[in-house]
N, C-alpha and C. Protein backbone atom coordinates (compact mmCIF):
# COMPACT_ATOMS: atom_id res chain seq x y z
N UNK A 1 27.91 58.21 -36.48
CA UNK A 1 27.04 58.63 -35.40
C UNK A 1 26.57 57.37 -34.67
N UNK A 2 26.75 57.22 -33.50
CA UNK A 2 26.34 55.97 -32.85
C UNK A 2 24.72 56.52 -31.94
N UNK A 3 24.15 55.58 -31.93
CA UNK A 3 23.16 55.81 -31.08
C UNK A 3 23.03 54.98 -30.16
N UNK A 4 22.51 54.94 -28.92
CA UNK A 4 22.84 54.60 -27.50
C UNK A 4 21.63 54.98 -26.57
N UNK A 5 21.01 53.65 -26.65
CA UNK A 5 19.85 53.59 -25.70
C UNK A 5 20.22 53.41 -24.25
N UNK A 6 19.74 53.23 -23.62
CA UNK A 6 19.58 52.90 -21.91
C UNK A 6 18.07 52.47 -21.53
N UNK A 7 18.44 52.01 -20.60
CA UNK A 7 17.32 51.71 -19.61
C UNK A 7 17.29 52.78 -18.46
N UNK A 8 16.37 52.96 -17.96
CA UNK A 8 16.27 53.66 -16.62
C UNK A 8 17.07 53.16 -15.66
N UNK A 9 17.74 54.60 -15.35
CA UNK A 9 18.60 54.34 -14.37
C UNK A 9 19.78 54.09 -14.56
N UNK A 10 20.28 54.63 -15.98
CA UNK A 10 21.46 54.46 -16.91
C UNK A 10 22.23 52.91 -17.13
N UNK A 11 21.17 52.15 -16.93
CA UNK A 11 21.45 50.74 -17.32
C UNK A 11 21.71 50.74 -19.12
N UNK A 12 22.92 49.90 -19.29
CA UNK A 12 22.89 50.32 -20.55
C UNK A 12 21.97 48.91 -21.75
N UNK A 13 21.93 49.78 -23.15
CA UNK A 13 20.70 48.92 -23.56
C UNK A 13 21.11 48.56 -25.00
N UNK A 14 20.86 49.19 -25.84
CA UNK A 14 21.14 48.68 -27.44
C UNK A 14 21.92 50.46 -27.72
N UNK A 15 23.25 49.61 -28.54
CA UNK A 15 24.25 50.66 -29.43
C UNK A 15 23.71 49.86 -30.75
N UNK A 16 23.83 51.29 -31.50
CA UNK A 16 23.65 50.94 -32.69
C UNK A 16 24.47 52.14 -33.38
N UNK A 17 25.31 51.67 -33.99
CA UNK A 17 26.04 52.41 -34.92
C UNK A 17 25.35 52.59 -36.40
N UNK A 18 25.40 53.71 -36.77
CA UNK A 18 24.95 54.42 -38.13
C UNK A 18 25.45 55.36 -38.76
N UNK A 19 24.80 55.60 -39.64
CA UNK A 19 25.48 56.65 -41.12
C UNK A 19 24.18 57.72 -40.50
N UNK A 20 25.10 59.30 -40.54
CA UNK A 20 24.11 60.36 -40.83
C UNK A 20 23.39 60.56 -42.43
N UNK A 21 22.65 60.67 -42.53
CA UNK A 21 21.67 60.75 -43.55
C UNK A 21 21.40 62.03 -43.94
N UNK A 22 20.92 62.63 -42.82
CA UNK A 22 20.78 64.15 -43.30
C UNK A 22 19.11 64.67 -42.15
N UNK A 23 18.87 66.04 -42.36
CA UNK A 23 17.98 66.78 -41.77
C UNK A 23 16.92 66.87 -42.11
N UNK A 24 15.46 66.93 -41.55
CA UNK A 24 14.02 67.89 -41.76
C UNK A 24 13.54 68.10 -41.47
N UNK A 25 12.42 68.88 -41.68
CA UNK A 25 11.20 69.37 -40.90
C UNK A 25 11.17 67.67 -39.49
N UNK A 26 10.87 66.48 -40.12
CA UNK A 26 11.32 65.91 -38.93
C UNK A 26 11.84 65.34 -37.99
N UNK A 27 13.22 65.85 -38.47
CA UNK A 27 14.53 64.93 -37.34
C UNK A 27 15.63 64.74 -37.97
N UNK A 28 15.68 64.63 -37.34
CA UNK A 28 17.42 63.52 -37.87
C UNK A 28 17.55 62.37 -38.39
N UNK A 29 17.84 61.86 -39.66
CA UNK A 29 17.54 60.64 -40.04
C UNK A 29 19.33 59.92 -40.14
N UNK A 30 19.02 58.47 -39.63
CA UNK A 30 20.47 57.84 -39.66
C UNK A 30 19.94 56.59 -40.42
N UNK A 31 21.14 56.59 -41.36
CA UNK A 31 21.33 54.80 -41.89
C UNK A 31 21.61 53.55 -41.27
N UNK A 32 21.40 52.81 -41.51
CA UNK A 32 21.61 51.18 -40.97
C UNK A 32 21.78 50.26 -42.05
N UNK A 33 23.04 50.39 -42.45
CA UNK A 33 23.34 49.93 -44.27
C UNK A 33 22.71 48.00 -43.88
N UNK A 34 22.33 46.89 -44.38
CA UNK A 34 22.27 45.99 -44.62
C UNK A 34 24.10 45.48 -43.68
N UNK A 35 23.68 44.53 -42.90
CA UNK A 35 24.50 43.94 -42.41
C UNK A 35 25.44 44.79 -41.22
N UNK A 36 24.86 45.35 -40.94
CA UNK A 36 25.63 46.46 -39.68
C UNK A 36 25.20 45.50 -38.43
N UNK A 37 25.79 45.45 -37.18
CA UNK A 37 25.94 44.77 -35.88
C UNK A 37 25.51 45.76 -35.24
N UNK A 38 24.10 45.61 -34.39
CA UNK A 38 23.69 46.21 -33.23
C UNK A 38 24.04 45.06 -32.09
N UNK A 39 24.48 45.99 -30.69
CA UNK A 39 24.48 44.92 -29.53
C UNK A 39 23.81 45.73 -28.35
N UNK A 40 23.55 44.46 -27.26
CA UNK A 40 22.99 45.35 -25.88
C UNK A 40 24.00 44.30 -24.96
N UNK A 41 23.68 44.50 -23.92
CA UNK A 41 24.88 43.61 -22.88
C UNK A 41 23.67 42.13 -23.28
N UNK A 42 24.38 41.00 -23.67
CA UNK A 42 24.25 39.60 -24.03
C UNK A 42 23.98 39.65 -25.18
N UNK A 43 23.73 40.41 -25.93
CA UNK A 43 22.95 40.07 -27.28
C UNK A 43 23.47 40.79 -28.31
N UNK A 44 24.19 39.77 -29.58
CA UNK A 44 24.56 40.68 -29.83
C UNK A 44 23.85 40.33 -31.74
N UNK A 45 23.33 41.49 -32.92
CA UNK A 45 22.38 40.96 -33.89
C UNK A 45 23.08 41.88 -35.23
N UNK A 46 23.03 41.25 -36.27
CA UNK A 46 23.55 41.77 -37.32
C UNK A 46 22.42 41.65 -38.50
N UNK A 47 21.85 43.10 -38.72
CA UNK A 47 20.77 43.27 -39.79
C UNK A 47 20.98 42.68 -41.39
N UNK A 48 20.08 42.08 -41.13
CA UNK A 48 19.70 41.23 -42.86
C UNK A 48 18.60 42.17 -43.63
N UNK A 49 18.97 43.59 -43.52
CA UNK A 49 17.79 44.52 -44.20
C UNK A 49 18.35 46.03 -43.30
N UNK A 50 18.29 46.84 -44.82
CA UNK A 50 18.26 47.99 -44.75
C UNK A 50 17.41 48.91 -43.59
N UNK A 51 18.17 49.64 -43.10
CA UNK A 51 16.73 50.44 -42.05
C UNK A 51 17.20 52.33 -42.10
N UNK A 52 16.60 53.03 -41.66
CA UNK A 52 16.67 54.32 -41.45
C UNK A 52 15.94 54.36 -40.39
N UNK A 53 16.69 55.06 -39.23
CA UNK A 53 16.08 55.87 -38.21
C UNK A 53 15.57 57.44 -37.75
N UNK A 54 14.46 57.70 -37.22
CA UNK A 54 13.88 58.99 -37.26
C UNK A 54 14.37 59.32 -36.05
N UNK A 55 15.18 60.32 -35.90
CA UNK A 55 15.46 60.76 -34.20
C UNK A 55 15.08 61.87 -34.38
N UNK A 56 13.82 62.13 -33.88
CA UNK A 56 13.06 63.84 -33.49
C UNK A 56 14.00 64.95 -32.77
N UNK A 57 13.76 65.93 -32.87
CA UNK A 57 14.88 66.94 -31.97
C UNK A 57 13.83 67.23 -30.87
N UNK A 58 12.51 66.88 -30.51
CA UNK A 58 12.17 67.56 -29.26
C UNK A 58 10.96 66.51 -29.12
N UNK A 59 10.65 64.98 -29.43
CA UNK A 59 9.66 64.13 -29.14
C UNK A 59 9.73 63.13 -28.36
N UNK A 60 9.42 62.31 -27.57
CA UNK A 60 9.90 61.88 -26.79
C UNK A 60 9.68 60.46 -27.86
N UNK A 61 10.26 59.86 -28.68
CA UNK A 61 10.47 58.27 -29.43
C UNK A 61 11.87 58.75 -30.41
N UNK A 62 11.99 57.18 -30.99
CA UNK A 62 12.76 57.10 -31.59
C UNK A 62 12.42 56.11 -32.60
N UNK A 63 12.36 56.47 -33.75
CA UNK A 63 11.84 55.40 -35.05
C UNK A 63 12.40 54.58 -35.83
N UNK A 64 12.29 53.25 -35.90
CA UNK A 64 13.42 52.38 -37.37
C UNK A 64 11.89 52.21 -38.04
N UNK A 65 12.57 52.63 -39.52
CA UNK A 65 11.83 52.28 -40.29
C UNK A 65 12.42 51.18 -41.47
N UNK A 66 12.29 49.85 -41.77
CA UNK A 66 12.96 49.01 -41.97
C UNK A 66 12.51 48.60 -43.87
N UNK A 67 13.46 48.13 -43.99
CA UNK A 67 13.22 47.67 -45.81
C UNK A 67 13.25 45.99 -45.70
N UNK A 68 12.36 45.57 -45.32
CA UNK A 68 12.12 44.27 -45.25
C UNK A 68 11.24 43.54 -45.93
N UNK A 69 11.02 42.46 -46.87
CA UNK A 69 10.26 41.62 -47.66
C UNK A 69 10.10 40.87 -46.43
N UNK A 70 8.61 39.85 -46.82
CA UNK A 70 8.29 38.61 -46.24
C UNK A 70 8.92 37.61 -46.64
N UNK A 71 9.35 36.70 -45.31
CA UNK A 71 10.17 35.50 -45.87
C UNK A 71 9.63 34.52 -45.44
N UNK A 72 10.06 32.78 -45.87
CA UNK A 72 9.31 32.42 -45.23
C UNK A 72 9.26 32.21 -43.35
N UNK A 73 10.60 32.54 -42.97
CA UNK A 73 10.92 32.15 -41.54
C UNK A 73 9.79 33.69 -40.60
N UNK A 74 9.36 34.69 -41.85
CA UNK A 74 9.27 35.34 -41.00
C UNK A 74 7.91 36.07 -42.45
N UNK A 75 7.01 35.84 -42.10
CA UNK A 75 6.51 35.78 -42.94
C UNK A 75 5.58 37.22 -42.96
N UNK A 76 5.60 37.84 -41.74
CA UNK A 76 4.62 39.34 -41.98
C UNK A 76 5.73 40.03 -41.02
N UNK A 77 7.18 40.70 -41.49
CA UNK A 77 8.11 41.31 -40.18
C UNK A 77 7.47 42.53 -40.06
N UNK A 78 8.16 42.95 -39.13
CA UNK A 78 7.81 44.73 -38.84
C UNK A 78 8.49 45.50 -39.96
N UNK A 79 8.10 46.88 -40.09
CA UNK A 79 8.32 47.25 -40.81
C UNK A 79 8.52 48.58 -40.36
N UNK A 80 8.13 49.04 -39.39
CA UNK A 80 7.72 50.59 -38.37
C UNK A 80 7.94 50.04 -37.15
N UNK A 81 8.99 50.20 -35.99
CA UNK A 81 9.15 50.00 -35.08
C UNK A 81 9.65 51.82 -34.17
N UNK A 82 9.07 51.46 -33.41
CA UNK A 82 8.67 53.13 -32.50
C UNK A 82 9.12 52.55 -30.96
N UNK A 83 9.89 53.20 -30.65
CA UNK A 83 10.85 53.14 -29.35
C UNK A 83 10.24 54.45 -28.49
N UNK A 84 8.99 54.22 -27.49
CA UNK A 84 8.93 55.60 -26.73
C UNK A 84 10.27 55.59 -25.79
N UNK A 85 10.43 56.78 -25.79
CA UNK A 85 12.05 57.50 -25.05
C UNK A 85 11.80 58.44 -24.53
N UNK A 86 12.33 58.98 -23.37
CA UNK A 86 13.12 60.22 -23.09
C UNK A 86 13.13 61.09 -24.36
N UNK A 87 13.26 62.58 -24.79
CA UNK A 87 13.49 63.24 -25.49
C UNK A 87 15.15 62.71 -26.04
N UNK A 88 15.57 62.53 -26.77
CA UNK A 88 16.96 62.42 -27.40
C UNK A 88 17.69 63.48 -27.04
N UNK A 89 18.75 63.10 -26.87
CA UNK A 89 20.36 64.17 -26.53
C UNK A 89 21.01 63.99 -27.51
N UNK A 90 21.24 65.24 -28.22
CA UNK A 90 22.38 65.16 -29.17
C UNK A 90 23.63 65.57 -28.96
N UNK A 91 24.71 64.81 -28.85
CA UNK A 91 26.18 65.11 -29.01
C UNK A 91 26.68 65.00 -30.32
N UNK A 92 28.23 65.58 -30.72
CA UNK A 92 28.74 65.39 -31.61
C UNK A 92 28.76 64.46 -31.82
N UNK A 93 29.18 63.09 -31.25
CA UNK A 93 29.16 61.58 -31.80
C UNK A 93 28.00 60.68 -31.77
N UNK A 94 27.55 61.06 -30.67
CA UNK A 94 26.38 60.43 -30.33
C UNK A 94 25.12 60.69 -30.04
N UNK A 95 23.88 59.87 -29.90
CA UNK A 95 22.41 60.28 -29.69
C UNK A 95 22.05 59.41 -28.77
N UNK A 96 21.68 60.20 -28.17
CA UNK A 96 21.61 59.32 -26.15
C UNK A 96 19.88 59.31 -25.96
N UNK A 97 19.05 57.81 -25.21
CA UNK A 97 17.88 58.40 -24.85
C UNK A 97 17.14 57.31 -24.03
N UNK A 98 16.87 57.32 -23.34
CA UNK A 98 15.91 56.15 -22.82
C UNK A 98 15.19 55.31 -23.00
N UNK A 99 15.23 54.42 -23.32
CA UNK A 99 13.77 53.39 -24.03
C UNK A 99 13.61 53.44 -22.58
N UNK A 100 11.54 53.54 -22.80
CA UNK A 100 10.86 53.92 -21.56
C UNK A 100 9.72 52.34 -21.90
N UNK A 101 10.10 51.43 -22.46
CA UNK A 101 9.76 50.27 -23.00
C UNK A 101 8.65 49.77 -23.68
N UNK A 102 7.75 50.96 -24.27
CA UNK A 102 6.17 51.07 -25.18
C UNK A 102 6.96 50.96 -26.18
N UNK A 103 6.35 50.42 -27.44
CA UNK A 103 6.78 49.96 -28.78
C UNK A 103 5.10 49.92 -29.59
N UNK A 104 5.43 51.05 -30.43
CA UNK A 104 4.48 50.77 -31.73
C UNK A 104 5.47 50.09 -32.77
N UNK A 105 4.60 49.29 -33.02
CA UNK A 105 5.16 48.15 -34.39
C UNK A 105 3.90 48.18 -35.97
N UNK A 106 4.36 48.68 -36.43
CA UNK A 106 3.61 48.20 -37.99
C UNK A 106 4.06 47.21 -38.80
N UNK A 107 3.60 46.16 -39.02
CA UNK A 107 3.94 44.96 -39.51
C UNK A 107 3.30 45.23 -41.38
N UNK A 108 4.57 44.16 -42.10
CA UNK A 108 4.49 44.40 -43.23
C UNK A 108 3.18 44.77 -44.09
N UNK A 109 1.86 43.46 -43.76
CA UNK A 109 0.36 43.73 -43.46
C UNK A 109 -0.09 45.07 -43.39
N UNK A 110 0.32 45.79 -42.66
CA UNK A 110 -0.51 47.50 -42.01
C UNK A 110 -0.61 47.18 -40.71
N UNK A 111 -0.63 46.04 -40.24
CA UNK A 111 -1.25 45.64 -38.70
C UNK A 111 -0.38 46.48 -37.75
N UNK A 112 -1.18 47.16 -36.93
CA UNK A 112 0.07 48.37 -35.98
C UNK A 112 -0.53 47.72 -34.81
N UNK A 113 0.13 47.07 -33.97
CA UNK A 113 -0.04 47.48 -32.55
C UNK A 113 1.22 47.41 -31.16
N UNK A 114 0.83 47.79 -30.31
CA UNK A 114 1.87 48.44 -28.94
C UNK A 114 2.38 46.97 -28.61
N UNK A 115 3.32 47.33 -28.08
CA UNK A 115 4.16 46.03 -27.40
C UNK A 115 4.74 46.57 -26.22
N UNK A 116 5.31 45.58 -25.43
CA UNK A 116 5.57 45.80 -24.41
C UNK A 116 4.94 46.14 -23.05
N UNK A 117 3.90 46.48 -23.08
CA UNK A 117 2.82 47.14 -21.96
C UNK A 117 3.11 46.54 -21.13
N UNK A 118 3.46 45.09 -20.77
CA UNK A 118 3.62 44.16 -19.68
C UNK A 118 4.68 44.96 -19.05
N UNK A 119 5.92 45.05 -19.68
CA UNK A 119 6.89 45.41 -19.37
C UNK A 119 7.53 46.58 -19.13
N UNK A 120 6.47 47.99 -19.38
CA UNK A 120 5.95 48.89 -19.00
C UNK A 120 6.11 49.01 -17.70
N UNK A 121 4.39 48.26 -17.38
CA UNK A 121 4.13 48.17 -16.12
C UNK A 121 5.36 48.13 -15.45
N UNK A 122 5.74 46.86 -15.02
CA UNK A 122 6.93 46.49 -14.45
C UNK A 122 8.34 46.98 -14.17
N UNK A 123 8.52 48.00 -15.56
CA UNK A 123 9.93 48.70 -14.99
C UNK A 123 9.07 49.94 -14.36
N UNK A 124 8.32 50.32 -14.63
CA UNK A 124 7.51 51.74 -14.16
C UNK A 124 7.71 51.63 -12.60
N UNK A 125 7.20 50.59 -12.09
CA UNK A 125 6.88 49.94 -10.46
C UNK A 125 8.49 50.03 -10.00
N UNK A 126 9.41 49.01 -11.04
CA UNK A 126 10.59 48.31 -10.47
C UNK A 126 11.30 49.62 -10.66
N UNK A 127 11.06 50.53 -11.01
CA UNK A 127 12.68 51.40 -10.91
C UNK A 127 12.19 52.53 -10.68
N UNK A 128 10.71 52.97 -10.55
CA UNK A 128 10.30 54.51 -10.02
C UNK A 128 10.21 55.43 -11.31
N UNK A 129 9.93 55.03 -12.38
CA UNK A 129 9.65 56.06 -13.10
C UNK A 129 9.01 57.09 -12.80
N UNK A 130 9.41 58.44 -12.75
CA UNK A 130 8.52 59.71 -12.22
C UNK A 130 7.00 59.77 -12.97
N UNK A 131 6.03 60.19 -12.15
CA UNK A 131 4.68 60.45 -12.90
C UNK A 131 4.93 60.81 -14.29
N UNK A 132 5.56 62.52 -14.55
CA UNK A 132 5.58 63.34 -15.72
C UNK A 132 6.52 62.19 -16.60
N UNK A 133 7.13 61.27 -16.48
CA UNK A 133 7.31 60.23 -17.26
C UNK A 133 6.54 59.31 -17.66
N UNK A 134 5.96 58.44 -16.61
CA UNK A 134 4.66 57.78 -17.12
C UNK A 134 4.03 58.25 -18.37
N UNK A 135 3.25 59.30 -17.64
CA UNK A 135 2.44 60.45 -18.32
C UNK A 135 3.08 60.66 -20.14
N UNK A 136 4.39 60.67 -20.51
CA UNK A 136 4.89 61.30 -21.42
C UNK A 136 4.87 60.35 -22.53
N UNK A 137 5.68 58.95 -22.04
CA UNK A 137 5.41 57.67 -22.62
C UNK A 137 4.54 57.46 -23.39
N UNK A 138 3.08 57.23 -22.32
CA UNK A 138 1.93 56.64 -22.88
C UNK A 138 1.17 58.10 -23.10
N UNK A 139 1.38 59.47 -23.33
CA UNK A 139 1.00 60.06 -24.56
C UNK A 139 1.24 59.98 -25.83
N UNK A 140 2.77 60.06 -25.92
CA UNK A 140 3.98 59.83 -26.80
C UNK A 140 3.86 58.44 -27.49
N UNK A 141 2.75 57.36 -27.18
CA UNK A 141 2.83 56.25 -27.50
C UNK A 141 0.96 56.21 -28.17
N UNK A 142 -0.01 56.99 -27.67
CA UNK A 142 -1.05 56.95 -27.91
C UNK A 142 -1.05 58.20 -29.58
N UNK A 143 -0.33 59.01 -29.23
CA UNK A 143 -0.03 60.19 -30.67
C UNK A 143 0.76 58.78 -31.46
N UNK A 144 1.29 58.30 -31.34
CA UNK A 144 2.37 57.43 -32.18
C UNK A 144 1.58 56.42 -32.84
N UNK A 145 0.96 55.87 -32.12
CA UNK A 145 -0.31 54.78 -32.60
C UNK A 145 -1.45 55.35 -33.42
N UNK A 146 -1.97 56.78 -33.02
CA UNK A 146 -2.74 57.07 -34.18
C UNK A 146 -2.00 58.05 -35.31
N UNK A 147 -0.85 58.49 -35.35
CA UNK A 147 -0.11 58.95 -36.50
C UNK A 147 0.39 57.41 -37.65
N UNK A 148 0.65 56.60 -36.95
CA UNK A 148 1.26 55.22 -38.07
C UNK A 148 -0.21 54.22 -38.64
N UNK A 149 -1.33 55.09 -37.50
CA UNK A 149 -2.05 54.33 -38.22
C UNK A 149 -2.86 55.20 -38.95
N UNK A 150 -2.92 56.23 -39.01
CA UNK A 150 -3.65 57.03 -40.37
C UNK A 150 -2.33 57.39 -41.64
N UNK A 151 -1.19 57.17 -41.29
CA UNK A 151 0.10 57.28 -42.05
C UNK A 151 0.40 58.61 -42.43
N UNK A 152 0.06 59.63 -41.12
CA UNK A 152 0.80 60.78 -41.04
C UNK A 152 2.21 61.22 -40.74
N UNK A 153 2.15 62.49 -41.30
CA UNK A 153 3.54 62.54 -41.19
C UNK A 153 4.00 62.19 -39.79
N UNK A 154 5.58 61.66 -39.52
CA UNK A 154 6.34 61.02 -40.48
C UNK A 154 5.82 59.56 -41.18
N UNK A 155 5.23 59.25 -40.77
CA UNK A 155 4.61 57.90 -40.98
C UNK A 155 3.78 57.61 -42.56
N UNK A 156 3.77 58.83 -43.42
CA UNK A 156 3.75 58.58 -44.16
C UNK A 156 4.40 58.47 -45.92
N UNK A 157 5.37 57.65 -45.88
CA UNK A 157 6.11 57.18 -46.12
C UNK A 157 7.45 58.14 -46.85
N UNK A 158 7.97 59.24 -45.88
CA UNK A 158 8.84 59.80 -46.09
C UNK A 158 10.31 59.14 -45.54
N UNK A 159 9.99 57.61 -45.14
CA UNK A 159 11.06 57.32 -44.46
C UNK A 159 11.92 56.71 -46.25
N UNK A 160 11.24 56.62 -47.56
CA UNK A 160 11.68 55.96 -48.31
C UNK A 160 12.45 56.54 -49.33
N UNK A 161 12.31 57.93 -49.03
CA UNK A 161 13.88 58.62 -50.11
C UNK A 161 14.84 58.23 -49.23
N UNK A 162 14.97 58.16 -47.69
CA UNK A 162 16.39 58.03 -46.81
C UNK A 162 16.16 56.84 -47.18
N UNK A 163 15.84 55.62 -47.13
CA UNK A 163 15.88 54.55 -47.84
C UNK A 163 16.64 53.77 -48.92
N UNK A 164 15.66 54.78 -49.87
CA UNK A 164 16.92 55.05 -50.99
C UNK A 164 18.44 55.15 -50.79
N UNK A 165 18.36 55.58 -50.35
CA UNK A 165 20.15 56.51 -50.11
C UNK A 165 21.12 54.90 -49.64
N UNK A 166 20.81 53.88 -49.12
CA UNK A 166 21.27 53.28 -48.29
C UNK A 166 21.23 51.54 -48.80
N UNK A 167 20.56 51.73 -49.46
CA UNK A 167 19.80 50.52 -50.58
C UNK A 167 20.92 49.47 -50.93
């Protein structure tokens, strides 16, 4: 199952190829075995740590939830990274969706906070994001920020039987 972000305006953004995992009450969960190659146009990164992704069937984000220790080069990583999106498209091969560029991050610590806002702004202006988009984002990003930080579901820690599986 590959998954396949974009930018607005079908600019293309990060492929990430994965293992189906399986179904639940919330989503679709995909593997990211240790050492798999994600790329976007210039960049291209090969994971040093296990991850599982949450793809909702009707929310507008997309979740890695990552198996990462502190090291020293990197000494508190993320651990909960939240991609607000477009609702996800599911095809047979693939899962299609917009990064709309808000990012909740939970760092190894507990420390959760948003990223990107700068850059928000800026594609919002630079490419016309419609209102009911705006609007969806930064709901979709304000529910997201207080679900990871009281560690409700999914956020609380059901990402670690799919985890398991992938170890």
């Amino acid at each position: 199952m590959q998954l396949l972000f974009t930018k607005w305006g079908d600019q293309p953004h990060w492929h990430i190829p994965t293992q189906l995992l399986g179904e639940d009450d919330q989503g679709v969960w995909l593997g990211v075995p240790e050492g798999t190659v994600m790329w976007r146009p210039g960049v291209r990164v090969e994971t040093h740590y296990a991850a599982v992704i949450l793809v909702p069937k009707d929310s507008p984000f997309v979740a890695m939830f990552m198996d990462r220790a502190p090291r020293l080069e990197e000494p508190n990583p993320p651990v909960v990274y939240v991609d607000m999106t477009t609702v996800p498209i599911f095809g047979t091969e693939t899962i299609t969706a917009v990064d709309l560029d808000l990012d909740v991050i939970r760092r190894h610590d507990g420390t959760v906070f948003i990223d990107d806002e700068d850059e928000f702004i800026e594609h919002r202006e630079l490419y016309g994001y419609p209102v009911h988009v705006v609007d969806m984002a930064e709901q979709s990003c304000r529910d997201v920020v207080a679900g990871v930080t009281a560690h409700s579901a999914p956020w609380d820690g059901q990402a670690e039987r799919w985890l398991a599986g992938i170890r």
